[in-house]
PDB file of N, CA and C in Angstrom:
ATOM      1  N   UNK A   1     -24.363  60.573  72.070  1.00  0.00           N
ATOM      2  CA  UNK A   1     -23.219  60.180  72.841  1.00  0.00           C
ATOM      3  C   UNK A   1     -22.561  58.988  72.172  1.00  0.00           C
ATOM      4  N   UNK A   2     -21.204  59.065  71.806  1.00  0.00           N
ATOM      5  CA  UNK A   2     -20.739  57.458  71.578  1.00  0.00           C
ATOM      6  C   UNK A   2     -19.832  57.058  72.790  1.00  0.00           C
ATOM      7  N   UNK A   3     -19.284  56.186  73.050  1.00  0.00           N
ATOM      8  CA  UNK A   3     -18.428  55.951  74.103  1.00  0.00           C
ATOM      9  C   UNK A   3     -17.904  54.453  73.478  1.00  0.00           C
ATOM     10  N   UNK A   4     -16.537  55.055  73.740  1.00  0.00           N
ATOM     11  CA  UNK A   4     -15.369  53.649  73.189  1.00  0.00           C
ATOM     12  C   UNK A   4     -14.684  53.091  74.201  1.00  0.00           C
ATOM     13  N   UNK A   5     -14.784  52.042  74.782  1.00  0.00           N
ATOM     14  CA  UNK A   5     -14.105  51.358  75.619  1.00  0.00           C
ATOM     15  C   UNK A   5     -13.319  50.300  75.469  1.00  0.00           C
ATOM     16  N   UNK A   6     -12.429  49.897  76.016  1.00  0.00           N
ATOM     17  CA  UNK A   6     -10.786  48.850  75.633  1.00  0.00           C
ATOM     18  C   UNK A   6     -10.209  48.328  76.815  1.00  0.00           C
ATOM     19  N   UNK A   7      -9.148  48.031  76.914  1.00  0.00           N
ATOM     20  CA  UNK A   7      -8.785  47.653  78.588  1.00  0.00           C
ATOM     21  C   UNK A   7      -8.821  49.015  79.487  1.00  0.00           C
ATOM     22  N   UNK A   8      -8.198  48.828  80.877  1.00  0.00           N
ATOM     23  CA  UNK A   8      -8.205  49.651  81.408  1.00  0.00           C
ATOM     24  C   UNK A   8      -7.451  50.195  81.764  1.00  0.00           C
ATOM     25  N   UNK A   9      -7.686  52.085  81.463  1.00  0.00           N
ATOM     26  CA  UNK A   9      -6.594  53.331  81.307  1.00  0.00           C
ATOM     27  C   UNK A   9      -6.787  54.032  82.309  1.00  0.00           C
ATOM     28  N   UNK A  10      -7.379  54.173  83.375  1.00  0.00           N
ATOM     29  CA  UNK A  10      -7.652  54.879  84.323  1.00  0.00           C
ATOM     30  C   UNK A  10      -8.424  54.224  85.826  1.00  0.00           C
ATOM     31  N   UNK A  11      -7.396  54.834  86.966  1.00  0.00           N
ATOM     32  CA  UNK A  11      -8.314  54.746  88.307  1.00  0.00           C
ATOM     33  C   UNK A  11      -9.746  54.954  87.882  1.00  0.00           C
ATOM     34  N   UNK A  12     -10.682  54.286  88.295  1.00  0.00           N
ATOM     35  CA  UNK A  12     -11.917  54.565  88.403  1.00  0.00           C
ATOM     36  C   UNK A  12     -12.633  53.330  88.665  1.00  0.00           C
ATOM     37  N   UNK A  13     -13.830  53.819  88.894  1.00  0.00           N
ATOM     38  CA  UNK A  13     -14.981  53.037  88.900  1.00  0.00           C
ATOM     39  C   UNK A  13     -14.941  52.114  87.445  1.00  0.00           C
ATOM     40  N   UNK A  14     -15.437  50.846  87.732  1.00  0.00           N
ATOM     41  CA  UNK A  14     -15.295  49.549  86.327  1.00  0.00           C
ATOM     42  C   UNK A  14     -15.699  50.268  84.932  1.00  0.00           C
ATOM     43  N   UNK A  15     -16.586  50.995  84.784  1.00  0.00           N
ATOM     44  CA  UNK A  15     -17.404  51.029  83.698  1.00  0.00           C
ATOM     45  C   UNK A  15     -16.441  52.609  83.085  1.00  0.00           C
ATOM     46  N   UNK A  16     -15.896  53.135  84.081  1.00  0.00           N
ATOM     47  CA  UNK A  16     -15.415  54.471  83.349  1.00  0.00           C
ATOM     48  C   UNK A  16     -13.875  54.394  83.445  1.00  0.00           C
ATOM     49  N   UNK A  17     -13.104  53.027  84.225  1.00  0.00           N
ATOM     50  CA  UNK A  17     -11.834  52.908  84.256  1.00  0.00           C
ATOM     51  C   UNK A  17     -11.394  52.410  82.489  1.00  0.00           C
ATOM     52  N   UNK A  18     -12.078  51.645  81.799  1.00  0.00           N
ATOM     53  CA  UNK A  18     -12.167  51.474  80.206  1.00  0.00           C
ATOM     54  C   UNK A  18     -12.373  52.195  79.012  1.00  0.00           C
ATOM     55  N   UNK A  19     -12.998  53.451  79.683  1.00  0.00           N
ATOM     56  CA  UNK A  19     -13.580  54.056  78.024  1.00  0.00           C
ATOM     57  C   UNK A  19     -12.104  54.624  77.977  1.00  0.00           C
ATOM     58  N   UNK A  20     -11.992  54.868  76.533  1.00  0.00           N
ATOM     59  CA  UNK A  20     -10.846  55.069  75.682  1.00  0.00           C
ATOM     60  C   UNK A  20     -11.218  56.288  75.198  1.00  0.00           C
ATOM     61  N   UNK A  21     -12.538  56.912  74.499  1.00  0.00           N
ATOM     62  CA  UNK A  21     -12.840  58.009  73.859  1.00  0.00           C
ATOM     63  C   UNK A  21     -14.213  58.263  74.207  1.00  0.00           C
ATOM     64  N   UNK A  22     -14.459  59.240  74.668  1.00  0.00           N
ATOM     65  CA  UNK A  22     -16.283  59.351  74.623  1.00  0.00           C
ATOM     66  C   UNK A  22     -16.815  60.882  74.488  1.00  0.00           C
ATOM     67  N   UNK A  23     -17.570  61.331  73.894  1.00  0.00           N
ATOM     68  CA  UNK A  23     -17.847  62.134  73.096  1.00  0.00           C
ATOM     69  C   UNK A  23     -19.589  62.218  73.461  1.00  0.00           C
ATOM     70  N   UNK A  24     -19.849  63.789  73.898  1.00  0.00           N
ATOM     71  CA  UNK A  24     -21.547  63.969  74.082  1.00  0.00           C
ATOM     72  C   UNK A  24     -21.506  65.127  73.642  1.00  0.00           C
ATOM     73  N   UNK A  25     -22.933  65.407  73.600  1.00  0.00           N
ATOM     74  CA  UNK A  25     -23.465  66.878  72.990  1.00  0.00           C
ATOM     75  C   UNK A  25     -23.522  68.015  74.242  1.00  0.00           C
ATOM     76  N   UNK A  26     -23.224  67.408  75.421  1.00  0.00           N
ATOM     77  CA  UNK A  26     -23.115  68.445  76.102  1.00  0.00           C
ATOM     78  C   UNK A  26     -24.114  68.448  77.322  1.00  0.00           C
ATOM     79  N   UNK A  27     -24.668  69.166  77.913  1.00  0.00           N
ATOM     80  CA  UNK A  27     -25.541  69.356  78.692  1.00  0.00           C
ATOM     81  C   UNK A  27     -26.661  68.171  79.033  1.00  0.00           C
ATOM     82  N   UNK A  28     -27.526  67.643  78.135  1.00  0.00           N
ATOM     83  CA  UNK A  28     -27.996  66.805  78.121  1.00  0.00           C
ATOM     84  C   UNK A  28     -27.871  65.364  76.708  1.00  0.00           C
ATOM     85  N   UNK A  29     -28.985  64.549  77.012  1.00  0.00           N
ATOM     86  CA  UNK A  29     -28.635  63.707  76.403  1.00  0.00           C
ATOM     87  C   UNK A  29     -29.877  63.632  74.914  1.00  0.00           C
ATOM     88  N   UNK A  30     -30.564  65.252  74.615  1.00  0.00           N
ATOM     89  CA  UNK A  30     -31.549  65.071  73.728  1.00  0.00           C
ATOM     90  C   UNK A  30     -30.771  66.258  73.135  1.00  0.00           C
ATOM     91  N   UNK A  31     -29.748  66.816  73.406  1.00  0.00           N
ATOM     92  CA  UNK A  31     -29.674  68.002  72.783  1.00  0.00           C
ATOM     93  C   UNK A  31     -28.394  67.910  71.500  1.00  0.00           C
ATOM     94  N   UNK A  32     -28.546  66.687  71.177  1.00  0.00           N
ATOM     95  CA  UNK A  32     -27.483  66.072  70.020  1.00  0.00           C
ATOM     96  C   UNK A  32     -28.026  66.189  68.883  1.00  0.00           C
ATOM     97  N   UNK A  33     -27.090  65.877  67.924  1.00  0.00           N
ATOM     98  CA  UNK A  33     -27.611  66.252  66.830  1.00  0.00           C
ATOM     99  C   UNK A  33     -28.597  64.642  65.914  1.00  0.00           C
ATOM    100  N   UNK A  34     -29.308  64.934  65.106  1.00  0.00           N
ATOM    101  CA  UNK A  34     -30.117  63.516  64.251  1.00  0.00           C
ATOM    102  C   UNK A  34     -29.038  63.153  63.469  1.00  0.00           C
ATOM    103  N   UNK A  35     -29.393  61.991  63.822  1.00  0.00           N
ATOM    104  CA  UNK A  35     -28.464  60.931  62.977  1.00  0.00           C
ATOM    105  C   UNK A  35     -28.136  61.332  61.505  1.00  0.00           C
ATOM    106  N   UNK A  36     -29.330  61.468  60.484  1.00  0.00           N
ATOM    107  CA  UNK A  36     -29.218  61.943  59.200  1.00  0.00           C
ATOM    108  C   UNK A  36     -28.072  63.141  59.430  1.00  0.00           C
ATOM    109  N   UNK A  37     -27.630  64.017  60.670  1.00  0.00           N
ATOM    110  CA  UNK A  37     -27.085  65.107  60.501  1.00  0.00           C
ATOM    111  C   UNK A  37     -25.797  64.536  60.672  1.00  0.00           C
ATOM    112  N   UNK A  38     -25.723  63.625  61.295  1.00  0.00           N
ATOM    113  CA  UNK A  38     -24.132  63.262  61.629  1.00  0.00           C
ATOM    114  C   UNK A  38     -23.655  62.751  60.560  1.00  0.00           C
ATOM    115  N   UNK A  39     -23.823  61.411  59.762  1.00  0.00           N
ATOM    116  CA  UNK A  39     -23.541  61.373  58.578  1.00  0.00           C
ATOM    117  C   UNK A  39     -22.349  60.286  58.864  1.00  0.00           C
ATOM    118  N   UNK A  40     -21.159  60.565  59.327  1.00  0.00           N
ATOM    119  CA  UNK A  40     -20.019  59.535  60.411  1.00  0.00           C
ATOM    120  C   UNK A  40     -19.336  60.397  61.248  1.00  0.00           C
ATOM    121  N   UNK A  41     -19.222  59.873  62.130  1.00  0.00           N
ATOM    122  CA  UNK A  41     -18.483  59.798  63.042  1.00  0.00           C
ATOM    123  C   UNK A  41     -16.485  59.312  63.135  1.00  0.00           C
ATOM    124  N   UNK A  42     -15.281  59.734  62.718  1.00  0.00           N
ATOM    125  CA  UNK A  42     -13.979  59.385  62.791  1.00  0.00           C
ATOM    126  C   UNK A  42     -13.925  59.268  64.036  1.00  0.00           C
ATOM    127  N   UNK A  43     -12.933  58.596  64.499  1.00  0.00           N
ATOM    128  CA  UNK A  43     -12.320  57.939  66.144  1.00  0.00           C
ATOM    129  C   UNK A  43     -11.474  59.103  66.048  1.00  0.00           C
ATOM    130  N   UNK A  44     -11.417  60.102  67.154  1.00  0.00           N
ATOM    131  CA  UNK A  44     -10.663  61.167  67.564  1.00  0.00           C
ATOM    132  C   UNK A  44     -10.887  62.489  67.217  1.00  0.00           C
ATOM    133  N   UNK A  45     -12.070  62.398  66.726  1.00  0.00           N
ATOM    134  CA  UNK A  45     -12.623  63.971  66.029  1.00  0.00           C
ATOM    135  C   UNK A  45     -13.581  64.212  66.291  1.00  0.00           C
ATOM    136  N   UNK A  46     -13.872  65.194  67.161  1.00  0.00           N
ATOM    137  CA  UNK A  46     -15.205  65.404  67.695  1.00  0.00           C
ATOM    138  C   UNK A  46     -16.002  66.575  66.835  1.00  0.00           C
ATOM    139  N   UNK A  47     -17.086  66.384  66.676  1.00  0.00           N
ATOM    140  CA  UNK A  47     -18.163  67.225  65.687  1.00  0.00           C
ATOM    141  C   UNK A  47     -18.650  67.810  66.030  1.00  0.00           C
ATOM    142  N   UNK A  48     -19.006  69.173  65.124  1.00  0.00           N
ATOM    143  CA  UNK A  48     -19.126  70.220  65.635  1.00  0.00           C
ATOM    144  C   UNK A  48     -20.741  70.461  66.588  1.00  0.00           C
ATOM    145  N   UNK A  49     -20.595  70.901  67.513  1.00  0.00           N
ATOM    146  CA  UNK A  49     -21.531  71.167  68.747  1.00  0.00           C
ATOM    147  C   UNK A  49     -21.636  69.552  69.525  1.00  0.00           C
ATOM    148  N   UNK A  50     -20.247  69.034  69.678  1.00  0.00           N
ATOM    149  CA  UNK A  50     -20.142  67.857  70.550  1.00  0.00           C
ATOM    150  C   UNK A  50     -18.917  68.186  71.849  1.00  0.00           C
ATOM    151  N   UNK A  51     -19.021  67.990  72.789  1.00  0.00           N
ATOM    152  CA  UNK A  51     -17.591  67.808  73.511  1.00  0.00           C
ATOM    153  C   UNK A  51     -16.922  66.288  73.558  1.00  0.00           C
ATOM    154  N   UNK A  52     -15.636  66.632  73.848  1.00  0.00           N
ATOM    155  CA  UNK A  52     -15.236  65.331  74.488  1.00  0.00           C
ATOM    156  C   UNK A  52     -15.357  65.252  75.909  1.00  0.00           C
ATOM    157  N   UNK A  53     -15.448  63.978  76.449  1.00  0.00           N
ATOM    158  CA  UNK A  53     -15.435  63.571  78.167  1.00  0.00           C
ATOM    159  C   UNK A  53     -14.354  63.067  78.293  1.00  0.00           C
ATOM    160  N   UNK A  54     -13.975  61.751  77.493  1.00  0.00           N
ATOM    161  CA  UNK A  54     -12.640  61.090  77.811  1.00  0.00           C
ATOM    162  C   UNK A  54     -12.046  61.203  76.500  1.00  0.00           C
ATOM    163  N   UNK A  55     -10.750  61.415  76.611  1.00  0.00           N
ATOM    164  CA  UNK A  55      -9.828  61.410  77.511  1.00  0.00           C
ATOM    165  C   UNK A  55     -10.089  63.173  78.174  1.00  0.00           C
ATOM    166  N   UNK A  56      -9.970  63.337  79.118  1.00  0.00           N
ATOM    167  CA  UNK A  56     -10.673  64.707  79.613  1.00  0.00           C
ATOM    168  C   UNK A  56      -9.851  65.313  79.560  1.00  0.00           C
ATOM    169  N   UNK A  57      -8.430  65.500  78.670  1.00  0.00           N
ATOM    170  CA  UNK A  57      -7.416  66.192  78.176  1.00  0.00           C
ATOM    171  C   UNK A  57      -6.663  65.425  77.093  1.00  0.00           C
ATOM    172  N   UNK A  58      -6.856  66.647  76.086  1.00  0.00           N
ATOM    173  CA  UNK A  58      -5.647  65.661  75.089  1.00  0.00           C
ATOM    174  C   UNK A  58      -6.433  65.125  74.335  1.00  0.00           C
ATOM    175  N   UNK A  59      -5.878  64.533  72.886  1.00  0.00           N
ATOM    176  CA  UNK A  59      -6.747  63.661  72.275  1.00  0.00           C
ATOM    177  C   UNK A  59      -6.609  61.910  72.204  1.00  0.00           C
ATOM    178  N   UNK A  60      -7.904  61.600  71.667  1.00  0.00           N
ATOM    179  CA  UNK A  60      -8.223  59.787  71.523  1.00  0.00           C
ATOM    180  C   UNK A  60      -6.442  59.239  71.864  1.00  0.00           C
ATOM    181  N   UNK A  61      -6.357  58.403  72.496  1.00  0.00           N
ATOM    182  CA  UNK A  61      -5.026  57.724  72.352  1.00  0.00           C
ATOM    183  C   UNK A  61      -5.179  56.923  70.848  1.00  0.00           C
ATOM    184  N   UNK A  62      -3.995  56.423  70.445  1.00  0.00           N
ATOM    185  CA  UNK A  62      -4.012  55.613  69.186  1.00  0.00           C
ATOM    186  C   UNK A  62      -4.701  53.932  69.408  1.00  0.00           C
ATOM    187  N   UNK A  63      -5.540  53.513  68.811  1.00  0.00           N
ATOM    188  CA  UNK A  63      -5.718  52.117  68.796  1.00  0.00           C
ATOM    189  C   UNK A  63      -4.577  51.504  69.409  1.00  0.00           C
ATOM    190  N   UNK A  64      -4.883  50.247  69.997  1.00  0.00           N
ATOM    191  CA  UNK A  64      -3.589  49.197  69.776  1.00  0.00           C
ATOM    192  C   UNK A  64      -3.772  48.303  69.361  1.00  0.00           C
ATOM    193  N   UNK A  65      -2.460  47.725  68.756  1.00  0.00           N
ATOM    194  CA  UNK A  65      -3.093  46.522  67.957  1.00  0.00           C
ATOM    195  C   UNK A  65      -3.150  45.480  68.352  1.00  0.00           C
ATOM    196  N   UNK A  66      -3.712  44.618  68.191  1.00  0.00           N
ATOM    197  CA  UNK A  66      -4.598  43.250  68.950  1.00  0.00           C
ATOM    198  C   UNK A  66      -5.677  43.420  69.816  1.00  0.00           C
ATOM    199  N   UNK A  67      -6.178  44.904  70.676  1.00  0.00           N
ATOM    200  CA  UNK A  67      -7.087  44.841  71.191  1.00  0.00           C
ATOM    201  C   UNK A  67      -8.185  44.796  70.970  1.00  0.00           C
ATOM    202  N   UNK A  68      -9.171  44.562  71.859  1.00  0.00           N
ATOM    203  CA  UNK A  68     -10.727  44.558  71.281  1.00  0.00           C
ATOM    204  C   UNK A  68     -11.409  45.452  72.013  1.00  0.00           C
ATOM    205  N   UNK A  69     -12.316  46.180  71.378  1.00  0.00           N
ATOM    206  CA  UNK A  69     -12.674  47.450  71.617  1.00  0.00           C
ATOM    207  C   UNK A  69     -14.453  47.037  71.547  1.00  0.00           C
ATOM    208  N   UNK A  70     -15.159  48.151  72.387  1.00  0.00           N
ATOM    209  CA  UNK A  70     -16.150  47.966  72.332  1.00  0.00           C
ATOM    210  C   UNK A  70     -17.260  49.477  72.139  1.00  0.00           C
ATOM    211  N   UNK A  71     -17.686  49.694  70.953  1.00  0.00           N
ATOM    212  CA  UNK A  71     -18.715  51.491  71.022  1.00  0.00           C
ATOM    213  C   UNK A  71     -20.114  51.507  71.303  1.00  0.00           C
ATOM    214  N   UNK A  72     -20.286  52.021  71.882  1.00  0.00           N
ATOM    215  CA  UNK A  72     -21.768  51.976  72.235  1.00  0.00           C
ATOM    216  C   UNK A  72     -22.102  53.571  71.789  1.00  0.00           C
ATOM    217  N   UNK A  73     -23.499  53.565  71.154  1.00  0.00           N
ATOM    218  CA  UNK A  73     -23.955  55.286  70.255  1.00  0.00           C
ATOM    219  C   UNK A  73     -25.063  55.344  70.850  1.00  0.00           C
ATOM    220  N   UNK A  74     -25.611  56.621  70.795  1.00  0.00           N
ATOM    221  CA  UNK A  74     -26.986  56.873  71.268  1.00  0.00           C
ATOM    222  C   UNK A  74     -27.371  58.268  71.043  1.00  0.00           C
ATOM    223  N   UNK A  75     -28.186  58.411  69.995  1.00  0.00           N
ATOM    224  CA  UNK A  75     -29.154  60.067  69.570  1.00  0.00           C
ATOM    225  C   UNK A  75     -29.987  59.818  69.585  1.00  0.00           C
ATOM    226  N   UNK A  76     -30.352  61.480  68.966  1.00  0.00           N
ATOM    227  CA  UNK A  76     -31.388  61.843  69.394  1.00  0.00           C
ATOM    228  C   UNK A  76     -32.827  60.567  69.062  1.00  0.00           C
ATOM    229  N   UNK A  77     -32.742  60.356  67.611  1.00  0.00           N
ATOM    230  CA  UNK A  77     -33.200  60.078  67.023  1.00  0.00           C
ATOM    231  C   UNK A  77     -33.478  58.643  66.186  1.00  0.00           C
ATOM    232  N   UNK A  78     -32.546  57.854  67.097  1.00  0.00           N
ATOM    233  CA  UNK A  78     -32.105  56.337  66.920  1.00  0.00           C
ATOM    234  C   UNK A  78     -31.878  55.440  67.430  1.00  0.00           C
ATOM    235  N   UNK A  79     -32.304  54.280  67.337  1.00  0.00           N
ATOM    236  CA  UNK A  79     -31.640  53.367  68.642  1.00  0.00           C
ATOM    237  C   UNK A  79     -30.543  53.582  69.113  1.00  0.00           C
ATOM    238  N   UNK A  80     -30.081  53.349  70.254  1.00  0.00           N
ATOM    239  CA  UNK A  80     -28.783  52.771  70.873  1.00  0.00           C
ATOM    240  C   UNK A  80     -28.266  51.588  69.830  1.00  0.00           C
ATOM    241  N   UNK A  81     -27.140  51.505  69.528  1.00  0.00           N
ATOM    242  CA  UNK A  81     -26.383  50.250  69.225  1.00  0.00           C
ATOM    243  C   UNK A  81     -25.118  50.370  69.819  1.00  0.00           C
ATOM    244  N   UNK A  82     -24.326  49.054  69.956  1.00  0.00           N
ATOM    245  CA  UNK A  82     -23.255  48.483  70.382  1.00  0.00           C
ATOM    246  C   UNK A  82     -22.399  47.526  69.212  1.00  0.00           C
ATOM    247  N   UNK A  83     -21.129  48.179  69.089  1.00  0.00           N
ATOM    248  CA  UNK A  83     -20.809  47.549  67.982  1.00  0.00           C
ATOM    249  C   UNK A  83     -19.332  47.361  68.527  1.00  0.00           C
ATOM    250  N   UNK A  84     -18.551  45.567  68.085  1.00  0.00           N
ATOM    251  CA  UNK A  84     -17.596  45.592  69.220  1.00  0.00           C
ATOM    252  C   UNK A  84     -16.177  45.292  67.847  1.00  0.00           C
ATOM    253  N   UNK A  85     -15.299  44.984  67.733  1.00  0.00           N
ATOM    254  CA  UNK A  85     -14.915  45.199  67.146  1.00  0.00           C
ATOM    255  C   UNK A  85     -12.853  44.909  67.778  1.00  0.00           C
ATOM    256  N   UNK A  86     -11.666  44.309  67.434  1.00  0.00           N
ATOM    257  CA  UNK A  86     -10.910  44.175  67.288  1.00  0.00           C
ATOM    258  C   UNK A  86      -9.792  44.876  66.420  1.00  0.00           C
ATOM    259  N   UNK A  87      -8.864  45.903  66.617  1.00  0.00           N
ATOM    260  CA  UNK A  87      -7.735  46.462  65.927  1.00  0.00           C
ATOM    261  C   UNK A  87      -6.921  45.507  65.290  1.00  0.00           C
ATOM    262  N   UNK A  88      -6.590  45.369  64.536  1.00  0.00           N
ATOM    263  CA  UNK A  88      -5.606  43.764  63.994  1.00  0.00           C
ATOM    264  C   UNK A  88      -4.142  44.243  63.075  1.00  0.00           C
ATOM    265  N   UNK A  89      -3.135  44.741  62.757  1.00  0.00           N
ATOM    266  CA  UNK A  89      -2.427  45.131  61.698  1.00  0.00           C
ATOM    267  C   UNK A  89      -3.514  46.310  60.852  1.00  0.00           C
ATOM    268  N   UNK A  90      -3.278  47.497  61.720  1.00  0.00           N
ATOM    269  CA  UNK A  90      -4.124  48.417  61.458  1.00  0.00           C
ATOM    270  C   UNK A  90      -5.454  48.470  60.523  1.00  0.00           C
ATOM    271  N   UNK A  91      -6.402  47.428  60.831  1.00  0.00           N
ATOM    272  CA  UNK A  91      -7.288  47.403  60.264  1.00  0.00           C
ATOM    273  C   UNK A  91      -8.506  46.867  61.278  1.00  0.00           C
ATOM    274  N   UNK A  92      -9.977  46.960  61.400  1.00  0.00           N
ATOM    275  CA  UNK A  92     -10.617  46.809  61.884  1.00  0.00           C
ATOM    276  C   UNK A  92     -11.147  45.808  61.720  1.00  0.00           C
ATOM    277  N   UNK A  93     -11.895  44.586  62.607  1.00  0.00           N
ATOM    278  CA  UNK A  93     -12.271  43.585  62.618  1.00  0.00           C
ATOM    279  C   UNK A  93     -13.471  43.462  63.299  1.00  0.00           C
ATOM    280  N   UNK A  94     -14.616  43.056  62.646  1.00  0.00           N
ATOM    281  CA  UNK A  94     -16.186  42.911  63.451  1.00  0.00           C
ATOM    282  C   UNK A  94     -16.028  42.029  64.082  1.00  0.00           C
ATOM    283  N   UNK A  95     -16.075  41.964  65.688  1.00  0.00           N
ATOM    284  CA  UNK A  95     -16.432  40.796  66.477  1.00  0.00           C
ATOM    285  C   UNK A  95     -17.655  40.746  67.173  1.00  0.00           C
ATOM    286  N   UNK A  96     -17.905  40.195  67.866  1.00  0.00           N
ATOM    287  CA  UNK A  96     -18.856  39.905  68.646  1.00  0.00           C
ATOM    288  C   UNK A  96     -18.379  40.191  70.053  1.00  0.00           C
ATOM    289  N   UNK A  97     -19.190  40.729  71.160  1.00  0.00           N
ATOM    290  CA  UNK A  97     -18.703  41.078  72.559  1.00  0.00           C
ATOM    291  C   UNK A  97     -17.580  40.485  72.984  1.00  0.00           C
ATOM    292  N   UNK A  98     -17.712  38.907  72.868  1.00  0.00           N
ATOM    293  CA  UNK A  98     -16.134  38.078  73.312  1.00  0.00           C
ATOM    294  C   UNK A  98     -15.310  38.595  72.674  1.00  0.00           C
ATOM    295  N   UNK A  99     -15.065  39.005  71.556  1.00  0.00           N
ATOM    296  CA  UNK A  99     -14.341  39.116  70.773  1.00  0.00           C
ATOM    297  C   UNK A  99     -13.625  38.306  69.128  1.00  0.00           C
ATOM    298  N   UNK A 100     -14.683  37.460  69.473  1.00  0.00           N
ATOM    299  CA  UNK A 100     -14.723  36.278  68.608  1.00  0.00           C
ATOM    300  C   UNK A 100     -15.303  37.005  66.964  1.00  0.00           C
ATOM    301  N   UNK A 101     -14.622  36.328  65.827  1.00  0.00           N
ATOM    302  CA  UNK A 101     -14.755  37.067  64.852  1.00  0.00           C
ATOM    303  C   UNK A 101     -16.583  36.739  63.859  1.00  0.00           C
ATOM    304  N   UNK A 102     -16.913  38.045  63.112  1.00  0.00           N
ATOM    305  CA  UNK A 102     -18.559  38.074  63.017  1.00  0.00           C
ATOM    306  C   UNK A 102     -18.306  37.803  61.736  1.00  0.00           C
ATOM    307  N   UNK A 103     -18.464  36.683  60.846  1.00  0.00           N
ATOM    308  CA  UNK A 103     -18.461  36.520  59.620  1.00  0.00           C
ATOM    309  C   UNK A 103     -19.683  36.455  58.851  1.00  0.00           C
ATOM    310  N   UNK A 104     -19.414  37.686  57.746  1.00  0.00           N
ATOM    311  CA  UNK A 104     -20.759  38.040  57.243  1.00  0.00           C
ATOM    312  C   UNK A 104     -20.560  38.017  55.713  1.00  0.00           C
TER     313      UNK A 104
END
């Protein structure tokens, strides 16, 4: 499962009024594919034997720029991580949850 969340695009409950893109294998949450198989993941392209959830019609909306975005992943076969991240003059920026920049 990955799930991308940003401000908020939808009536809902807090946690599902934010996601922006989210993407599962379907039925359950073991029946995804191993990491070694995925290889990457693009923002708006879902892989083959994945569905999308959000946007539950239509595809990924476009980034915007200045926002800060937050993905959270999870297979079969790997930790969970959370990786948060800022759109800037179409380019991506590592932040930290605040949004504050991760200099590495």
């Amino acid at each position: 499962m990955l799930r991308m969340q940003g401000q908020k695009v939808r009536e809902s409950p807090p946690i599902e009024a934010s996601i922006v893109w989210e993407i599962s294998s379907g039925a359950d949450r073991f029946g995804g594919k191993h990491l070694e198989e995925l290889e990457s993941i693009t923002y708006g392209e879902i892989p083959t034997g994945y569905v999308q959830k959000y946007p539950e019609q239509g595809k990924a909306p476009p980034l915007v720029d200045g926002q800060h975005y937050g993905v959270f992943f999870d297979t079969v076969n790997g930790n969970g991580a959370h990786v948060y991240f800022t759109y800037r003059d179409g380019r991506i920026i590592e932040t930290d949850f605040r949004g504050g920049e991760v200099s590495r």
